[in-house]
PDB file of N, CA and C in Angstrom:
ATOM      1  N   UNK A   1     -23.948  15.427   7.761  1.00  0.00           N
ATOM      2  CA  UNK A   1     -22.822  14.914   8.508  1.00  0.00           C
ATOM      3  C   UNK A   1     -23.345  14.044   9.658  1.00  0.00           C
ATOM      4  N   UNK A   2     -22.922  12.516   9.543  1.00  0.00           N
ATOM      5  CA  UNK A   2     -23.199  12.181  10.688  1.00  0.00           C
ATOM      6  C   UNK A   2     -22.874  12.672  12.125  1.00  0.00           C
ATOM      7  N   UNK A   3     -23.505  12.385  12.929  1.00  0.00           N
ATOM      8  CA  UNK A   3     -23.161  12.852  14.529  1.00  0.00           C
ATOM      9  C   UNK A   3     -22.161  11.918  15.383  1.00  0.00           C
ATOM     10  N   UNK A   4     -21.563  12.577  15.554  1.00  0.00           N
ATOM     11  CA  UNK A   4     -20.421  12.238  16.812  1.00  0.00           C
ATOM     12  C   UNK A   4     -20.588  10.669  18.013  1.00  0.00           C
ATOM     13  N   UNK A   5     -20.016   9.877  18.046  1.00  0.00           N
ATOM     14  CA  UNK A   5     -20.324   8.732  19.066  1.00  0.00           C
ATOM     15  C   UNK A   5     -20.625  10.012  20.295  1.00  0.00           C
ATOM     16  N   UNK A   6     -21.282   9.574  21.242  1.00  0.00           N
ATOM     17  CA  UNK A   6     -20.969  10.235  22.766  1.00  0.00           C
ATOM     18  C   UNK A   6     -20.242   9.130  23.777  1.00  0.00           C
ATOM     19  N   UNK A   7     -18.973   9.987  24.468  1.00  0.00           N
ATOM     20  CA  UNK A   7     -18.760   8.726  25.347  1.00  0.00           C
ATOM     21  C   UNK A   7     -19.260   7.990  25.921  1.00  0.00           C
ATOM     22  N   UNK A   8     -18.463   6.471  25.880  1.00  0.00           N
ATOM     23  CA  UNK A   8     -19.171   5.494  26.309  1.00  0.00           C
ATOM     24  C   UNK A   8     -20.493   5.316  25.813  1.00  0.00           C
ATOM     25  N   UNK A   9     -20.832   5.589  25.040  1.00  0.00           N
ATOM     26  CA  UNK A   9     -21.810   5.416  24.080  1.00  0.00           C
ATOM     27  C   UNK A   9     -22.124   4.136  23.585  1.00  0.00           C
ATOM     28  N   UNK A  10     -23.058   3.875  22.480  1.00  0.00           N
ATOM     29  CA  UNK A  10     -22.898   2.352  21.652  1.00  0.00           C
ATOM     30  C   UNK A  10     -22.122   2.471  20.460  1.00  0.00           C
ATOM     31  N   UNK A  11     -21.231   1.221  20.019  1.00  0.00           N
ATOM     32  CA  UNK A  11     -21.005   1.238  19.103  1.00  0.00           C
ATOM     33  C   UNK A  11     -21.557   0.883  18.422  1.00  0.00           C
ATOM     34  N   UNK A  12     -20.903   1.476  16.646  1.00  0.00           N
ATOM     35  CA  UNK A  12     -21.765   1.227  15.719  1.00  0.00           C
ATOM     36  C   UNK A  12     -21.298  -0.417  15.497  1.00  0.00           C
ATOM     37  N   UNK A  13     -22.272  -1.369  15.227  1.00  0.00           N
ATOM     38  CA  UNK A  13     -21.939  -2.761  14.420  1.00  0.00           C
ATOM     39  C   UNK A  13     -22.146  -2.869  13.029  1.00  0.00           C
ATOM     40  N   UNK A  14     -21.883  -2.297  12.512  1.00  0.00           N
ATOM     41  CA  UNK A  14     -22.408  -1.872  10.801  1.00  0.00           C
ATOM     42  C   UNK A  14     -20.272  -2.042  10.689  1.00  0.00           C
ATOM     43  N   UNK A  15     -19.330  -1.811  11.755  1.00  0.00           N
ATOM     44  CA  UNK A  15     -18.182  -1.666  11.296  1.00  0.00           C
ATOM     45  C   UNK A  15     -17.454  -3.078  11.107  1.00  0.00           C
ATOM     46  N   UNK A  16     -16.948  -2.709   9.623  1.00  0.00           N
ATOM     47  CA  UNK A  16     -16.547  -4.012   9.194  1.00  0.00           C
ATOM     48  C   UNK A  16     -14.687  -3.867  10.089  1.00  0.00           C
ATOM     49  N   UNK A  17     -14.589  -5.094  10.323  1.00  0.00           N
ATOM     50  CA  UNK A  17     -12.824  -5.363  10.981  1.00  0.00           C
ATOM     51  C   UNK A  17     -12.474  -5.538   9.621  1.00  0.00           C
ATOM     52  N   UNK A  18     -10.856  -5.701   9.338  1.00  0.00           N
ATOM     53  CA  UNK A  18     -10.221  -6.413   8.150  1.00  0.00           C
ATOM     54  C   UNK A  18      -9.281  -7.381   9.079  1.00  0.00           C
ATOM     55  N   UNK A  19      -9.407  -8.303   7.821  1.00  0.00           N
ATOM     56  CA  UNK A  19      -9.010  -9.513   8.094  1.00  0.00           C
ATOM     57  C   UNK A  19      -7.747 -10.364   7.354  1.00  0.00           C
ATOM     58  N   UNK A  20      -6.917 -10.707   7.675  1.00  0.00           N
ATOM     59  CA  UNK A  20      -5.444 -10.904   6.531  1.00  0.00           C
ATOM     60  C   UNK A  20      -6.126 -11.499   6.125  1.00  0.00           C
ATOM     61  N   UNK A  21      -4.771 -11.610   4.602  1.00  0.00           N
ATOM     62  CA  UNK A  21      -5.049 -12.177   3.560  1.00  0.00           C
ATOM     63  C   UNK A  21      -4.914 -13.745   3.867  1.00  0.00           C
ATOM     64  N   UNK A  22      -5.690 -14.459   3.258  1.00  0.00           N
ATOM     65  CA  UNK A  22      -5.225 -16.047   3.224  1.00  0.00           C
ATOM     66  C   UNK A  22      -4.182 -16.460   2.491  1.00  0.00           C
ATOM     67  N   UNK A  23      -3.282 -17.433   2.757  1.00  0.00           N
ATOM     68  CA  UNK A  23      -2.079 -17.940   2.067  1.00  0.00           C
ATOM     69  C   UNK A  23      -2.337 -18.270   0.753  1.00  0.00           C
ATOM     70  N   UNK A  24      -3.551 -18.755   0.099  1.00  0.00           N
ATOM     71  CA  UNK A  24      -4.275 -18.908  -1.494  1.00  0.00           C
ATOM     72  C   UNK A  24      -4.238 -17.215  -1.758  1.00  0.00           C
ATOM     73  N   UNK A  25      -4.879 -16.589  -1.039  1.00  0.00           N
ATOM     74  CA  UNK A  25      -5.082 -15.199  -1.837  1.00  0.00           C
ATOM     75  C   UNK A  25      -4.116 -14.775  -2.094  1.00  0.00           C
ATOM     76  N   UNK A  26      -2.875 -14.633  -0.706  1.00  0.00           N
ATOM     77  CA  UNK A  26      -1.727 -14.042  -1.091  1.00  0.00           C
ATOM     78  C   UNK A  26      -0.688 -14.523  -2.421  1.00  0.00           C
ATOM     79  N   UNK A  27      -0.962 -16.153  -2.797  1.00  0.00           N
ATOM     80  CA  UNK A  27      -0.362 -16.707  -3.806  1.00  0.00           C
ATOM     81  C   UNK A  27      -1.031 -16.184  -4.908  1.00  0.00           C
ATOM     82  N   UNK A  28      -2.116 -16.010  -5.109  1.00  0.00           N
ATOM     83  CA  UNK A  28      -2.554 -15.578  -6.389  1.00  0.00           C
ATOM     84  C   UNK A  28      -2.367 -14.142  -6.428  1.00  0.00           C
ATOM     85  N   UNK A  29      -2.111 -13.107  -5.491  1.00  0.00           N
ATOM     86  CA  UNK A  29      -1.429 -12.046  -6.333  1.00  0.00           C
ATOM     87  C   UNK A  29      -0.076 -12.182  -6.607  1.00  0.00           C
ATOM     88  N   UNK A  30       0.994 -12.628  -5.752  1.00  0.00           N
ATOM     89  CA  UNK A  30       2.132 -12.699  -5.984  1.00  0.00           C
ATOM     90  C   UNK A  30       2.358 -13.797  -7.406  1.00  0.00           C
ATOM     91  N   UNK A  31       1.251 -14.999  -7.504  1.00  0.00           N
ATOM     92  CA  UNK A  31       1.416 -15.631  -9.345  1.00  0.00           C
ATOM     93  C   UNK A  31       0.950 -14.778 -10.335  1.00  0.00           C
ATOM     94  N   UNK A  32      -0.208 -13.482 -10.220  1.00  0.00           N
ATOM     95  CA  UNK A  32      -0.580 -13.026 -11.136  1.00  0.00           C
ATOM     96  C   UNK A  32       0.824 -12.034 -11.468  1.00  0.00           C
ATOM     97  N   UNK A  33       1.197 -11.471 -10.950  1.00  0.00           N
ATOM     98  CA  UNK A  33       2.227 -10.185 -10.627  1.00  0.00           C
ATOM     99  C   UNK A  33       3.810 -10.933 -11.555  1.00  0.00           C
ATOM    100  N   UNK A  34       4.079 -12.143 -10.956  1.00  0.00           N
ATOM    101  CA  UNK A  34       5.091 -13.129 -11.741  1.00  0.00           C
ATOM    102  C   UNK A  34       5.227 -13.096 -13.541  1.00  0.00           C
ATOM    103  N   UNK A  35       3.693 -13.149 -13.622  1.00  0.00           N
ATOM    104  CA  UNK A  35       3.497 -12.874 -15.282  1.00  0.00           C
ATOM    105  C   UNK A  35       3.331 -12.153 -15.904  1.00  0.00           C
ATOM    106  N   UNK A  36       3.801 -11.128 -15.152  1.00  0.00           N
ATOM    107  CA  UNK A  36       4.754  -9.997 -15.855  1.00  0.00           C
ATOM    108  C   UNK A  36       3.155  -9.008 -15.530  1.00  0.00           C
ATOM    109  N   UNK A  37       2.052  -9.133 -14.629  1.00  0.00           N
ATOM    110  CA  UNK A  37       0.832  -8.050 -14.853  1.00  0.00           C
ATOM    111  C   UNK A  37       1.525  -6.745 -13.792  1.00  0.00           C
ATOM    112  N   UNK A  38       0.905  -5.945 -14.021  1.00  0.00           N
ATOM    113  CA  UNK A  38       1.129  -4.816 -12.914  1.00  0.00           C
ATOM    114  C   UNK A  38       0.312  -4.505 -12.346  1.00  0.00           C
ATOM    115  N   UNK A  39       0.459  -4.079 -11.211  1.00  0.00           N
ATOM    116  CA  UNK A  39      -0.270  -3.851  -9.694  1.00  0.00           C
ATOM    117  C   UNK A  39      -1.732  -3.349 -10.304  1.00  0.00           C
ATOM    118  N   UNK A  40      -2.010  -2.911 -11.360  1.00  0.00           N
ATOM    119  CA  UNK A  40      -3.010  -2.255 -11.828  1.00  0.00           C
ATOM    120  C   UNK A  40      -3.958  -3.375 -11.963  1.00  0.00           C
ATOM    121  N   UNK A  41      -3.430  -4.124 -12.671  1.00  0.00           N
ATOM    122  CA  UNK A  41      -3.762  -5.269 -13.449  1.00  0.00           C
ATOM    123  C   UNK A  41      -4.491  -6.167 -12.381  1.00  0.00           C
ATOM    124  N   UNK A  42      -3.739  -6.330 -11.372  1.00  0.00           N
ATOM    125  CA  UNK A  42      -3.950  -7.836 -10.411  1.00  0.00           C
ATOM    126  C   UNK A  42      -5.723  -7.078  -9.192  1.00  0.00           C
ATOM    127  N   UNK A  43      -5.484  -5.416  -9.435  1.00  0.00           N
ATOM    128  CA  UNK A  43      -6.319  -4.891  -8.850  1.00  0.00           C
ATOM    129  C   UNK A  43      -7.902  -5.355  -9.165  1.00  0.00           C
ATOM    130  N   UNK A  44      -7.638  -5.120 -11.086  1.00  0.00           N
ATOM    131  CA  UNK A  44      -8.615  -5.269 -11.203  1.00  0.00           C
ATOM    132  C   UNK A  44      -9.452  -6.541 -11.427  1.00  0.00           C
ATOM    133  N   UNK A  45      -7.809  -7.544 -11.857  1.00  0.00           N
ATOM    134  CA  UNK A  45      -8.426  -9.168 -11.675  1.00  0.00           C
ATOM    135  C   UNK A  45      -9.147  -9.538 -10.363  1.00  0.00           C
ATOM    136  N   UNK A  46      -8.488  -9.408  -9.232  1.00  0.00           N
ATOM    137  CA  UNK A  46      -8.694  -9.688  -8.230  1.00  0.00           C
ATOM    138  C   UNK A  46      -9.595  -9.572  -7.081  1.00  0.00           C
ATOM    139  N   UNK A  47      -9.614  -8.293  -7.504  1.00  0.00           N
ATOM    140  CA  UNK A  47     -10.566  -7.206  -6.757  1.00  0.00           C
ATOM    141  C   UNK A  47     -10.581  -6.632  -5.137  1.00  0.00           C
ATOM    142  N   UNK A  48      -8.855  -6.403  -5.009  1.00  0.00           N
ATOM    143  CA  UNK A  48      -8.495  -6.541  -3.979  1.00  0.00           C
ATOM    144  C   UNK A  48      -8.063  -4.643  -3.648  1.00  0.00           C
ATOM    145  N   UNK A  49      -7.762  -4.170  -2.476  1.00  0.00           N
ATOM    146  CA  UNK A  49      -7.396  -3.014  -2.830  1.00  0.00           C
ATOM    147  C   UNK A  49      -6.046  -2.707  -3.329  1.00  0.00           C
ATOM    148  N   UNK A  50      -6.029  -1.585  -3.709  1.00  0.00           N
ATOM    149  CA  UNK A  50      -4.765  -1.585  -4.368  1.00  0.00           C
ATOM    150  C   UNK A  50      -3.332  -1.659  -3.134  1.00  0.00           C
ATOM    151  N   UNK A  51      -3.558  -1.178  -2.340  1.00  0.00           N
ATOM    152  CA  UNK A  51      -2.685  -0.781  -1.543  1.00  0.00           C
ATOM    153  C   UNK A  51      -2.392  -2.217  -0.435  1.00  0.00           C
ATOM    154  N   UNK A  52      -3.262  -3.099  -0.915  1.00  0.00           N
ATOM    155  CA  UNK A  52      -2.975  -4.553  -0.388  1.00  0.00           C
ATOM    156  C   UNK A  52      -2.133  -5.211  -1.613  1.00  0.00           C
ATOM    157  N   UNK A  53      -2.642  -5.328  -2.807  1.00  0.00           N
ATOM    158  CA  UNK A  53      -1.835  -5.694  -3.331  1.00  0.00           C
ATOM    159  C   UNK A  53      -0.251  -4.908  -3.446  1.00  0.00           C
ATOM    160  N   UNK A  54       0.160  -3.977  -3.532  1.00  0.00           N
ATOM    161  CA  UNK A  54       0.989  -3.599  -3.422  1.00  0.00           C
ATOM    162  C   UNK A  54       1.784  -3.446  -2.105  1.00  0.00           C
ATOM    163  N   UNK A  55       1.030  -3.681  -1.011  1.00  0.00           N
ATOM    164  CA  UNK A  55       2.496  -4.270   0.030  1.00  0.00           C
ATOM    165  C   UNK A  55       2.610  -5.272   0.063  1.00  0.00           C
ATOM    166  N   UNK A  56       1.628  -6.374  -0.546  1.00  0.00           N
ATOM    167  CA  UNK A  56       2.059  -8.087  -0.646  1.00  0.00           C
ATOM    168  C   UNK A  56       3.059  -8.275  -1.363  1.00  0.00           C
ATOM    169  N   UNK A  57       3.139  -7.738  -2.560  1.00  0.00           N
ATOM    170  CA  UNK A  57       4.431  -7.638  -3.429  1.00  0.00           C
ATOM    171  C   UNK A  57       5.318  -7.072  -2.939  1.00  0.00           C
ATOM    172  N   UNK A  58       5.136  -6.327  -2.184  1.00  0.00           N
ATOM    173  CA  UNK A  58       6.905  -5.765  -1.133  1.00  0.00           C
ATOM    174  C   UNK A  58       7.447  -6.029  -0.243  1.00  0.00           C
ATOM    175  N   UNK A  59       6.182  -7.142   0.275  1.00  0.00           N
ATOM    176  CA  UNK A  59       6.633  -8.012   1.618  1.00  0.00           C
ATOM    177  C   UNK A  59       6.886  -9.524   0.811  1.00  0.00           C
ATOM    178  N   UNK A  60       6.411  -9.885  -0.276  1.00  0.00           N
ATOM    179  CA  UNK A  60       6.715 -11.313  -0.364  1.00  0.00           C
ATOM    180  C   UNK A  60       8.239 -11.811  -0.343  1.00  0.00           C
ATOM    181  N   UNK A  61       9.328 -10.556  -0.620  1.00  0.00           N
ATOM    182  CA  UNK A  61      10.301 -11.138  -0.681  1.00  0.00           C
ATOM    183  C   UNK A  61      11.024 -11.425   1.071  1.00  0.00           C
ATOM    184  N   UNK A  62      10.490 -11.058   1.723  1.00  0.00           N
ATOM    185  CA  UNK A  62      10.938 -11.385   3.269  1.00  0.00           C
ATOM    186  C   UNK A  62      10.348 -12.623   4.086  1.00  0.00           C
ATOM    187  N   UNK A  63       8.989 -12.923   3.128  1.00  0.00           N
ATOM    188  CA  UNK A  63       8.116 -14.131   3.809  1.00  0.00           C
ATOM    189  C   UNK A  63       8.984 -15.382   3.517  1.00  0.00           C
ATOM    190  N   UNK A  64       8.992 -16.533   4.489  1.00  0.00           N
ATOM    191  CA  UNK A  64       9.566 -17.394   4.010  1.00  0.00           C
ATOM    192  C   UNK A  64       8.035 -18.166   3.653  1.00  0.00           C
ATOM    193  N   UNK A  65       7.845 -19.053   2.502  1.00  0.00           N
ATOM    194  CA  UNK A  65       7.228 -19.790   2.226  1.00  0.00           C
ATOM    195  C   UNK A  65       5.742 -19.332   2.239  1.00  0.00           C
ATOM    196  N   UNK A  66       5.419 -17.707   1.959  1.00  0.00           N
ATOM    197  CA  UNK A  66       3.779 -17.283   2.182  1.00  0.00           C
ATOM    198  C   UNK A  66       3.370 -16.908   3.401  1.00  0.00           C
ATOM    199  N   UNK A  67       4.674 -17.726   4.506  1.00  0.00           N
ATOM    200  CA  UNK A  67       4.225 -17.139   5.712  1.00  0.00           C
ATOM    201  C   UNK A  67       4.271 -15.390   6.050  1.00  0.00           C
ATOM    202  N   UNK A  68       2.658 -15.858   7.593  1.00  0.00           N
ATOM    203  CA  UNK A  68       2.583 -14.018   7.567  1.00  0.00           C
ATOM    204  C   UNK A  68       3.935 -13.736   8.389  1.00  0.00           C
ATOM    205  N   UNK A  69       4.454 -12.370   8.175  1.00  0.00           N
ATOM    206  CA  UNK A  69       5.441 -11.786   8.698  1.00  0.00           C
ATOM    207  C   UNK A  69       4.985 -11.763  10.446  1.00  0.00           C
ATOM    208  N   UNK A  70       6.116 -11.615  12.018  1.00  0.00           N
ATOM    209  CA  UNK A  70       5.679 -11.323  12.529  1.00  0.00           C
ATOM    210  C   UNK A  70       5.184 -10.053  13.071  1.00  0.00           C
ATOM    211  N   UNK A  71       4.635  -9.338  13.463  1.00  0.00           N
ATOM    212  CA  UNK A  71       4.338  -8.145  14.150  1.00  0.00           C
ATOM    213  C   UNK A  71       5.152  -7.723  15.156  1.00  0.00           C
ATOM    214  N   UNK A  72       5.777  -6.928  15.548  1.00  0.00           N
ATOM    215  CA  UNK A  72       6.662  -6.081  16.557  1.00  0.00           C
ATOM    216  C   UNK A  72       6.137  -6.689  17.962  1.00  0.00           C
ATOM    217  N   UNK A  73       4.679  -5.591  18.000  1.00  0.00           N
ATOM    218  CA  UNK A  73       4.364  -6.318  19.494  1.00  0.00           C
ATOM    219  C   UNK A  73       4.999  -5.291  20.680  1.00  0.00           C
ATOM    220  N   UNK A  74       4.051  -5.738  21.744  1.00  0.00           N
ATOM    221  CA  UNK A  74       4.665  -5.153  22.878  1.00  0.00           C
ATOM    222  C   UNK A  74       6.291  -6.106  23.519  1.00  0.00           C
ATOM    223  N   UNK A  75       7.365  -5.240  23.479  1.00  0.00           N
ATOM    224  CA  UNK A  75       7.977  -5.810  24.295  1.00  0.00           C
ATOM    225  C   UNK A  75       8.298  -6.563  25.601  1.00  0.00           C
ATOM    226  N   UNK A  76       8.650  -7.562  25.611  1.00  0.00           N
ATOM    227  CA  UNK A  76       8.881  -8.358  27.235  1.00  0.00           C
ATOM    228  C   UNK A  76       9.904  -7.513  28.041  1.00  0.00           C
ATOM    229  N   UNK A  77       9.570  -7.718  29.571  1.00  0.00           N
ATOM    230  CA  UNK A  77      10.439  -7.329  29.750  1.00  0.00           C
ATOM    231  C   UNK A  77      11.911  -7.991  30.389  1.00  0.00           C
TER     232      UNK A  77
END
């Protein structure tokens, strides 16, 4: 088992961020998915995780034009 950060400690840089999808990537699951493949399918074409492809397909119908959705956000006051 690895060991515990200690506060204020170093972080590790080995940690990958994620990064949205690009407007090409997001089109090619939502065209593969069109032709009739299933989420299974576009997983393994693609090589994307599953659980990305499957909220792209549940958000594409709210995007206008591929665009990303906005985020909530802290409220103004």
């Amino acid at each position: 088992m690895p060991t515990l950060r200690r506060p204020l400690g170093p972080i590790c840089p080995n940690k990958i961020k994620k990064k949205e999808l690009t407007l090409y990537k997001r089109g090619q699951i939502v065209s593969v998915s069109l032709l009739g493949h299933k989420s299974s399918a576009v997983v393994a074409t693609l090589k994307e995780p599953e659980s990305t492809v499957r909220s792209t397909l549940l958000y594409d119908i709210q995007r206008k034009e591929g665009e990303t959705i906005p985020r909530a956000g802290r409220l103004r006051k």
